[in-house]
Protein backbone atom coordinates (compact mmCIF):
# COMPACT_ATOMS: atom_id res chain seq x y z
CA UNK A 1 -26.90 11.94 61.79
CA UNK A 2 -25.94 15.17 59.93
CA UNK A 3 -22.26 14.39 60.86
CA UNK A 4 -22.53 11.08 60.07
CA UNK A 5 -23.90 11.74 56.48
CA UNK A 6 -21.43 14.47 56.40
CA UNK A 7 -18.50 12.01 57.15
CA UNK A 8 -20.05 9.71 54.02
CA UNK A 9 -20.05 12.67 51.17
CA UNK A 10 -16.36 13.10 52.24
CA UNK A 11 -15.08 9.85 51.99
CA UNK A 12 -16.73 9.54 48.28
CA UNK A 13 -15.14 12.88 47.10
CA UNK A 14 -11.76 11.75 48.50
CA UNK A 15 -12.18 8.17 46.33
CA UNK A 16 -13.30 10.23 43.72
CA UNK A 17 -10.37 12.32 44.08
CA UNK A 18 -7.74 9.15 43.81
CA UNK A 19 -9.87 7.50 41.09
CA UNK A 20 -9.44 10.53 39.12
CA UNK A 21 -5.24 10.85 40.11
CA UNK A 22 -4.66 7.00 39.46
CA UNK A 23 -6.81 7.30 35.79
CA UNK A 24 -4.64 10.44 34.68
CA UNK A 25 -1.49 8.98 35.74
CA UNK A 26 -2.28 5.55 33.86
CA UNK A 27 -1.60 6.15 30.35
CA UNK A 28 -0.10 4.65 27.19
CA UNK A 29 1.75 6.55 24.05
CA UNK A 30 4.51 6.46 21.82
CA UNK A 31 7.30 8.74 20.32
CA UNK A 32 7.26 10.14 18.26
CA UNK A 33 3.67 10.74 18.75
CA UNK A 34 1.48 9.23 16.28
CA UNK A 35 -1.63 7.62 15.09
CA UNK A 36 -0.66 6.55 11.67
CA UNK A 37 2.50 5.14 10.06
CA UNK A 38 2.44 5.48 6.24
CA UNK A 39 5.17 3.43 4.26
CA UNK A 40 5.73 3.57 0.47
CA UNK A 41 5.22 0.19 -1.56
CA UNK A 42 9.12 -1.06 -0.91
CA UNK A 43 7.95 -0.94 2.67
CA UNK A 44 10.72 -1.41 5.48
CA UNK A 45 11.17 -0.56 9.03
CA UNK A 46 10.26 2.29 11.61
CA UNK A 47 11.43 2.67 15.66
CA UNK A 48 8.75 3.95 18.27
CA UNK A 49 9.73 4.33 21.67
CA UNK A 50 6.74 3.04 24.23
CA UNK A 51 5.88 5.27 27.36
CA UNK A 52 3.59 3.78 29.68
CA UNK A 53 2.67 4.23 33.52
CA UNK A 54 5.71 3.46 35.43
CA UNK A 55 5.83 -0.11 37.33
CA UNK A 56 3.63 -1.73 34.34
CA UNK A 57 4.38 -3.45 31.18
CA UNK A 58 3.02 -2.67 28.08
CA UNK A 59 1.90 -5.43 25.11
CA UNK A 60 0.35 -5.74 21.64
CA UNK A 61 -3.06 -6.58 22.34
CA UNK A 62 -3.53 -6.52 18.30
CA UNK A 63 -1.25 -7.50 15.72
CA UNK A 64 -1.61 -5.63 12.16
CA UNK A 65 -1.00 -8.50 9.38
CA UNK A 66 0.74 -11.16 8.27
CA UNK A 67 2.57 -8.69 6.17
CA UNK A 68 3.90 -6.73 9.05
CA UNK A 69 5.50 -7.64 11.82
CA UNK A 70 6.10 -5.81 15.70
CA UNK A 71 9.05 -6.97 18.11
CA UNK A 72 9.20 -7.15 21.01
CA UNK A 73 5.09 -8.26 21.86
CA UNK A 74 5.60 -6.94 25.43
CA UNK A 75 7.68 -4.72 27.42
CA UNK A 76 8.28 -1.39 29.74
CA UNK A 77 8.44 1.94 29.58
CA UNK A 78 11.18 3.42 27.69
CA UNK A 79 11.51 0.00 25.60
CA UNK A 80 10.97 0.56 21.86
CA UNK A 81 9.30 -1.27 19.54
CA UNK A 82 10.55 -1.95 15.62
CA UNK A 83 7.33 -2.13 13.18
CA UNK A 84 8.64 -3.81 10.19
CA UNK A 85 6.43 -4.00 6.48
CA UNK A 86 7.24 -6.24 3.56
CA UNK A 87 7.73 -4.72 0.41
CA UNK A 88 3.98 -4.41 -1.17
CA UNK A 89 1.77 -5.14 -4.48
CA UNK A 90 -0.21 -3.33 -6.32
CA UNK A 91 -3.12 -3.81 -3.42
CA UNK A 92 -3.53 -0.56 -1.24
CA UNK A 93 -2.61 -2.16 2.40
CA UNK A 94 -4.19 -1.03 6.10
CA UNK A 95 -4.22 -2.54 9.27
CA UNK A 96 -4.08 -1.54 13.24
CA UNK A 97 -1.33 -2.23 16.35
CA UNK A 98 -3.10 -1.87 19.37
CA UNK A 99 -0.75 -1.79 22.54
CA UNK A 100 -2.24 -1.73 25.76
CA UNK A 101 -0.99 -0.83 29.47
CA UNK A 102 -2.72 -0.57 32.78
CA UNK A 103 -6.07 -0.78 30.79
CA UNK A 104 -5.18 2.08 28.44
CA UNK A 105 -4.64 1.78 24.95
CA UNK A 106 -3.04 3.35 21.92
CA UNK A 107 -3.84 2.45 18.22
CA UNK A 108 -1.77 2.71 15.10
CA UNK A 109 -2.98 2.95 11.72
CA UNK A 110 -0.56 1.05 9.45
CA UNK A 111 -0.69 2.36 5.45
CA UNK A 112 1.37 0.78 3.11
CA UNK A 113 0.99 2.71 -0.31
CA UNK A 114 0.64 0.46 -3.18
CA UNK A 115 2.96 -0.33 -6.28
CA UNK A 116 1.72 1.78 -9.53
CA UNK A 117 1.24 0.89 -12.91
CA UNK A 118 4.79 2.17 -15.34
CA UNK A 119 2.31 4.77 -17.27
CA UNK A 120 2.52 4.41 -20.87
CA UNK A 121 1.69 2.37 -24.26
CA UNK A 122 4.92 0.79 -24.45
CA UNK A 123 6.10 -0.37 -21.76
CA UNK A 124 10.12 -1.65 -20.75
CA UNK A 125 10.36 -4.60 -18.95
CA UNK A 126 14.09 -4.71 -19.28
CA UNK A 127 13.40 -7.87 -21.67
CA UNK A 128 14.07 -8.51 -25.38
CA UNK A 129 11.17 -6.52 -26.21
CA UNK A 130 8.98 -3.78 -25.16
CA UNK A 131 5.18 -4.97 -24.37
CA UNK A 132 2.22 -2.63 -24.56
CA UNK A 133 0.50 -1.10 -21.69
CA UNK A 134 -3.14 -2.70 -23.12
CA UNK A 135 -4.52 -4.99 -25.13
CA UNK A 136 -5.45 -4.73 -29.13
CA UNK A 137 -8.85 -2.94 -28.93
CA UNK A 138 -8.51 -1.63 -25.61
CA UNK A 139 -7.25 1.98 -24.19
CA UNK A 140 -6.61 0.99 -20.90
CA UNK A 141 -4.87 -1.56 -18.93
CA UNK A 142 -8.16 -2.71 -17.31
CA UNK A 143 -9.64 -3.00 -19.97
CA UNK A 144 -10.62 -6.15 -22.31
CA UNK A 145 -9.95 -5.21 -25.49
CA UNK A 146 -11.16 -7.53 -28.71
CA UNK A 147 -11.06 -11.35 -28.89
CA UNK A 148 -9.76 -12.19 -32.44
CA UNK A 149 -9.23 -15.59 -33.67
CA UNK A 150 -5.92 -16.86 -34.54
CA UNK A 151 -4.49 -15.68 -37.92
CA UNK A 152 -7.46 -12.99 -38.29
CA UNK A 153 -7.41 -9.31 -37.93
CA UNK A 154 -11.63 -8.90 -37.50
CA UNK A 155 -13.65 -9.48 -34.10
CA UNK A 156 -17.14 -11.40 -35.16
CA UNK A 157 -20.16 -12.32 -33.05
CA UNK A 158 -19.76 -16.37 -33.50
CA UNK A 159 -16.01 -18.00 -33.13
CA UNK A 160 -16.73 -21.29 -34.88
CA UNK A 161 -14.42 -23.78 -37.08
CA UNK A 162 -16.93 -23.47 -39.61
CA UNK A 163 -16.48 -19.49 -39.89
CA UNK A 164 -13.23 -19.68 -39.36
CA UNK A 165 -11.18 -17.88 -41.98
CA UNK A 166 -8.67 -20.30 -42.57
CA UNK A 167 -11.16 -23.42 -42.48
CA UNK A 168 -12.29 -25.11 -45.61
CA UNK A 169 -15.81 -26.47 -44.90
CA UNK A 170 -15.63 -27.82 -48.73
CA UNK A 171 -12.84 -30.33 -47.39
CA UNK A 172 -12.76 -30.50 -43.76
CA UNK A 173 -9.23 -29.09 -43.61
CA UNK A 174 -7.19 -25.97 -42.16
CA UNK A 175 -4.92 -24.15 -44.13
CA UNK A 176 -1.70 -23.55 -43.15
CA UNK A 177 -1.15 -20.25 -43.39
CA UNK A 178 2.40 -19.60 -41.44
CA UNK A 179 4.42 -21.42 -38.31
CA UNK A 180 4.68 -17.89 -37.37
CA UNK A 181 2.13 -15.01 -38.20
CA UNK A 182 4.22 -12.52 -36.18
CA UNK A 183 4.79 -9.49 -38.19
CA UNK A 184 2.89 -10.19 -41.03
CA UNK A 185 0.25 -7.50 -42.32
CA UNK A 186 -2.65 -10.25 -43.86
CA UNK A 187 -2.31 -12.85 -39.93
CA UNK A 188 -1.06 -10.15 -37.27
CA UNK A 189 -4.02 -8.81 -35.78
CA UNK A 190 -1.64 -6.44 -33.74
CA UNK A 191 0.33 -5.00 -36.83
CA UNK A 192 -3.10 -4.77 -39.09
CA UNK A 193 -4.79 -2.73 -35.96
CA UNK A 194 -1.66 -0.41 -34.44
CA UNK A 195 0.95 -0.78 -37.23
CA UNK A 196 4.03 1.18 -36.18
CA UNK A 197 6.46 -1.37 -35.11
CA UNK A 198 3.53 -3.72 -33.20
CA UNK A 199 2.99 -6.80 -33.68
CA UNK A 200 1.68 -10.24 -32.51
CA UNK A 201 4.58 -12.14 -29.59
CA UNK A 202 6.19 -15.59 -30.76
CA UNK A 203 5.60 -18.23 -27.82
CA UNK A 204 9.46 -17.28 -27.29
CA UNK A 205 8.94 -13.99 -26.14
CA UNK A 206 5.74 -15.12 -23.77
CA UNK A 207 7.96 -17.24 -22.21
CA UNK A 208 10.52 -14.83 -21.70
CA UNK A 209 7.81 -12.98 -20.04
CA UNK A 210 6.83 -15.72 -17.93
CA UNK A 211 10.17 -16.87 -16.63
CA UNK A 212 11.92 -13.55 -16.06
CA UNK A 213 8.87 -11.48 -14.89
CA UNK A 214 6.82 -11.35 -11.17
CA UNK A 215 3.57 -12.46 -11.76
CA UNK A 216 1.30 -10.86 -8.57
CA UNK A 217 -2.72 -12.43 -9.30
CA UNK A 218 -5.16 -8.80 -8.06
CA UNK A 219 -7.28 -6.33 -9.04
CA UNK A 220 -6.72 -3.04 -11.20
CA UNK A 221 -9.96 -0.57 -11.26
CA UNK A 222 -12.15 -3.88 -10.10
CA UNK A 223 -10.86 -6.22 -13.37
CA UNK A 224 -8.89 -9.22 -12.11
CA UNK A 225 -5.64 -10.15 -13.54
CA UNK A 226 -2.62 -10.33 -13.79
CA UNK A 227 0.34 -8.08 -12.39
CA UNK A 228 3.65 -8.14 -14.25
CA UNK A 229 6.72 -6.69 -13.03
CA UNK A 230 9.92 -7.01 -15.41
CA UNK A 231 13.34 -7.44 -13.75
CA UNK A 232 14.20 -3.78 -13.53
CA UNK A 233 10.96 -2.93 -11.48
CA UNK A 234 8.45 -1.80 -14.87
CA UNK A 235 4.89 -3.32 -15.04
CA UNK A 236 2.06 -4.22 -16.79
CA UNK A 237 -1.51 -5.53 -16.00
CA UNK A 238 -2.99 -8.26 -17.93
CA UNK A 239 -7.41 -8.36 -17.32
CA UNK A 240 -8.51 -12.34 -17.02
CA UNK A 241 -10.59 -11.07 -20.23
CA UNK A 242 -11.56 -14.52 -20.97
CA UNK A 243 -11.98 -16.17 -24.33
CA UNK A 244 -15.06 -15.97 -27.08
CA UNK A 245 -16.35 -19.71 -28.38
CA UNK A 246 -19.23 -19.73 -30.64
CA UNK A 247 -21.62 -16.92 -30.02
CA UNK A 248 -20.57 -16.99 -26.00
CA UNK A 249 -17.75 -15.09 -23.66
CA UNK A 250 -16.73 -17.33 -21.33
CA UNK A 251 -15.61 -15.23 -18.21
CA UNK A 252 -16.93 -16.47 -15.20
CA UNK A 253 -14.15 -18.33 -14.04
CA UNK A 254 -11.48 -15.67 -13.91
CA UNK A 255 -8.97 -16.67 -16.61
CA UNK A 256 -6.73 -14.93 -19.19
CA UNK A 257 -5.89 -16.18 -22.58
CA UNK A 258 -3.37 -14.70 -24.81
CA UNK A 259 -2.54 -15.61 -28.31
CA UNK A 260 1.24 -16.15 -29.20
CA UNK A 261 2.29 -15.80 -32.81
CA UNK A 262 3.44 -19.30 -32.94
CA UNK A 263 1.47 -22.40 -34.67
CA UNK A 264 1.48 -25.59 -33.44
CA UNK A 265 -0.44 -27.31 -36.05
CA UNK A 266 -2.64 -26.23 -38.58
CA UNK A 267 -5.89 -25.99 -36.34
CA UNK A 268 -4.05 -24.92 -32.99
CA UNK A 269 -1.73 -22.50 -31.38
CA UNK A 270 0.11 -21.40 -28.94
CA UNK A 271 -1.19 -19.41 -25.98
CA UNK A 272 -0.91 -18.08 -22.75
CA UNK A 273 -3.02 -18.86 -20.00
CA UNK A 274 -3.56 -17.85 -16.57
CA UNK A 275 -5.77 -17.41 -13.28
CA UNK A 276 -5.53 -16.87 -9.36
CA UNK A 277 -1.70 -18.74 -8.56
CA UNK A 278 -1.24 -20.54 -12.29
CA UNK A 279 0.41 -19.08 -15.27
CA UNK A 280 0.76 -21.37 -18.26
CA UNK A 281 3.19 -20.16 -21.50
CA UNK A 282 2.87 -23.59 -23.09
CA UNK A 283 -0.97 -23.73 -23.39
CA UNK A 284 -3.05 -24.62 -26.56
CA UNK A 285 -5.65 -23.51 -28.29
CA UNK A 286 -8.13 -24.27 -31.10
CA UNK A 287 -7.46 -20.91 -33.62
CA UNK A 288 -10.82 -20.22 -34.50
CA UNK A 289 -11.61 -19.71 -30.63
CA UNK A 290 -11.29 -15.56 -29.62
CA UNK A 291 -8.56 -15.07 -27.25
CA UNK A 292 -6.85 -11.79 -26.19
CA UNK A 293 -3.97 -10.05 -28.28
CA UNK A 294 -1.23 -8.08 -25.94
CA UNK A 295 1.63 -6.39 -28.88
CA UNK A 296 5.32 -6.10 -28.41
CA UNK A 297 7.62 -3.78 -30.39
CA UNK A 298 11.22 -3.53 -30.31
């Protein structure tokens, strides 16, 4: 009986034994040796070599994102793999490859460091004019700024035609007070608040900046909007500040509306407008409604 039990304690200390040997020689790593690969915001492409126990293949169990791809999915060790990342926005980006061999497993933190803000108040686009890093009232790009009615200088707690500067309630009728306020110290709300060379954009220059620039919808500092990157790789953020009608600021619906210089009759004008995948440079507006001002100088 002794030998007998004897005989059993020795048989589970030898399975024990090649339990242990077959679990330390499965195993599952790359080179170089890593946890994390960290790309800047152009992304691009990195090589790992996969080691693995010998005889078995190796696979992703886990691909990162759509914005990064892995080839091959599967193969043995000594193969390599190619981890490639498209170019990013202004969105910090993270995700995990998981490859797995023989039941062992090796994760991969993927970082892809986002785009940054060009720093500044003025701001090159590499257009016909420089645009402001914020909007009139604002010191920030995040931030809102003041809703001013078209052809007035002065925020007010009620946007209504009938306190409308350039309204006669005595008639019924708007003046007309310019086709384009641009530049002018009594209409241009940007001139009248930052003087120095600012001043109001015609519905030219918007669409300039609609047609020539990146538009990327996202968040800066929690504030949706609007990324704009210029043609030689300069940006700006535009907030979806919403727009001010009667007493009201209408900014559930995340929108932005920006005032061009440019009439189009005497009790509308031209705007932009934009939200999540639309940007609009030929949008209307009544003028006595508050909208967001962003300046241009040259």
């Amino acid at each position: 009986m002794k030998l007998l039990k004897h005989i059993i304690r020795t048989l589970f200390a030898l399975l024990a034994l090649v339990c242990t040997t077959s679990c330390e020689n499965e195993f599952i790593k790359v080179i170089p040796n890593t946890d994390e690969l960290v790309f800047d915001y152009y992304g691009g492409d990195t090589i790992l070599t996969v080691r693995c126990t010998e005889g078995t293949m190796w696979y992703v169990e886990t691909k990162p994102a759509e914005w990064c791809e892995v080839y091959p999915e599967t193969g043995q060790s000594g193969d390599i793999i190619k981890v490639s990342v498209s170019p990013n926005t202004f969105q910090d980006r993270r995700a995990t490859l998981k490859l797995v061999c023989a039941g062992k497993s090796k994760a991969i933190d993927i970082v892809v460091q986002a785009r940054c803000l060009t720093p500044g108040k003025i701001v090159d686009l590499g257009l016909s004019v420089k645009w402001a890093g914020w909007n009139i009232g604002a010191t920030s790009p995040e931030g809102y700024g003041g809703y001013y009615a078209w052809g007035e200088t002065t925020e007010k707690s009620d946007y209504l035609e009938k306190n409308y500067k350039h309204y006669n309630t005595s008639t019924g009728e708007y003046t007309h007070i310019c086709d384009n306020i641009s530049g002018t110290w009594i209409y241009d709300v940007a001139l009248s608040k930052w003087g120095g060379g600012w001043r109001m954009p015609t519905k030219e220059e918007i669409e300039e900046l609609v047609k020539k620039c990146t538009w990327e919808w996202g968040t800066y500092k929690g504030v949706n909007g609007q990324y704009v990157i210029g043609p030689n790789g300069n940006s700006i953020f535009l907030p979806a500040a919403g727009r001010r009608y009667a007493g009201e600021l209408y900014i559930e619906l995340p929108f932005g509306y920006y005032w061009s210089a440019t009439n189009y009759d005497d009790d509308s004008a031209h705007r932009l407008l934009f939200t999540d995948g639309d940007v609009d440079c030929f949008n209307l507006d009544l003028c006595y409604c508050g909208n967001s001002v962003r300046a241009v100088t040259e």
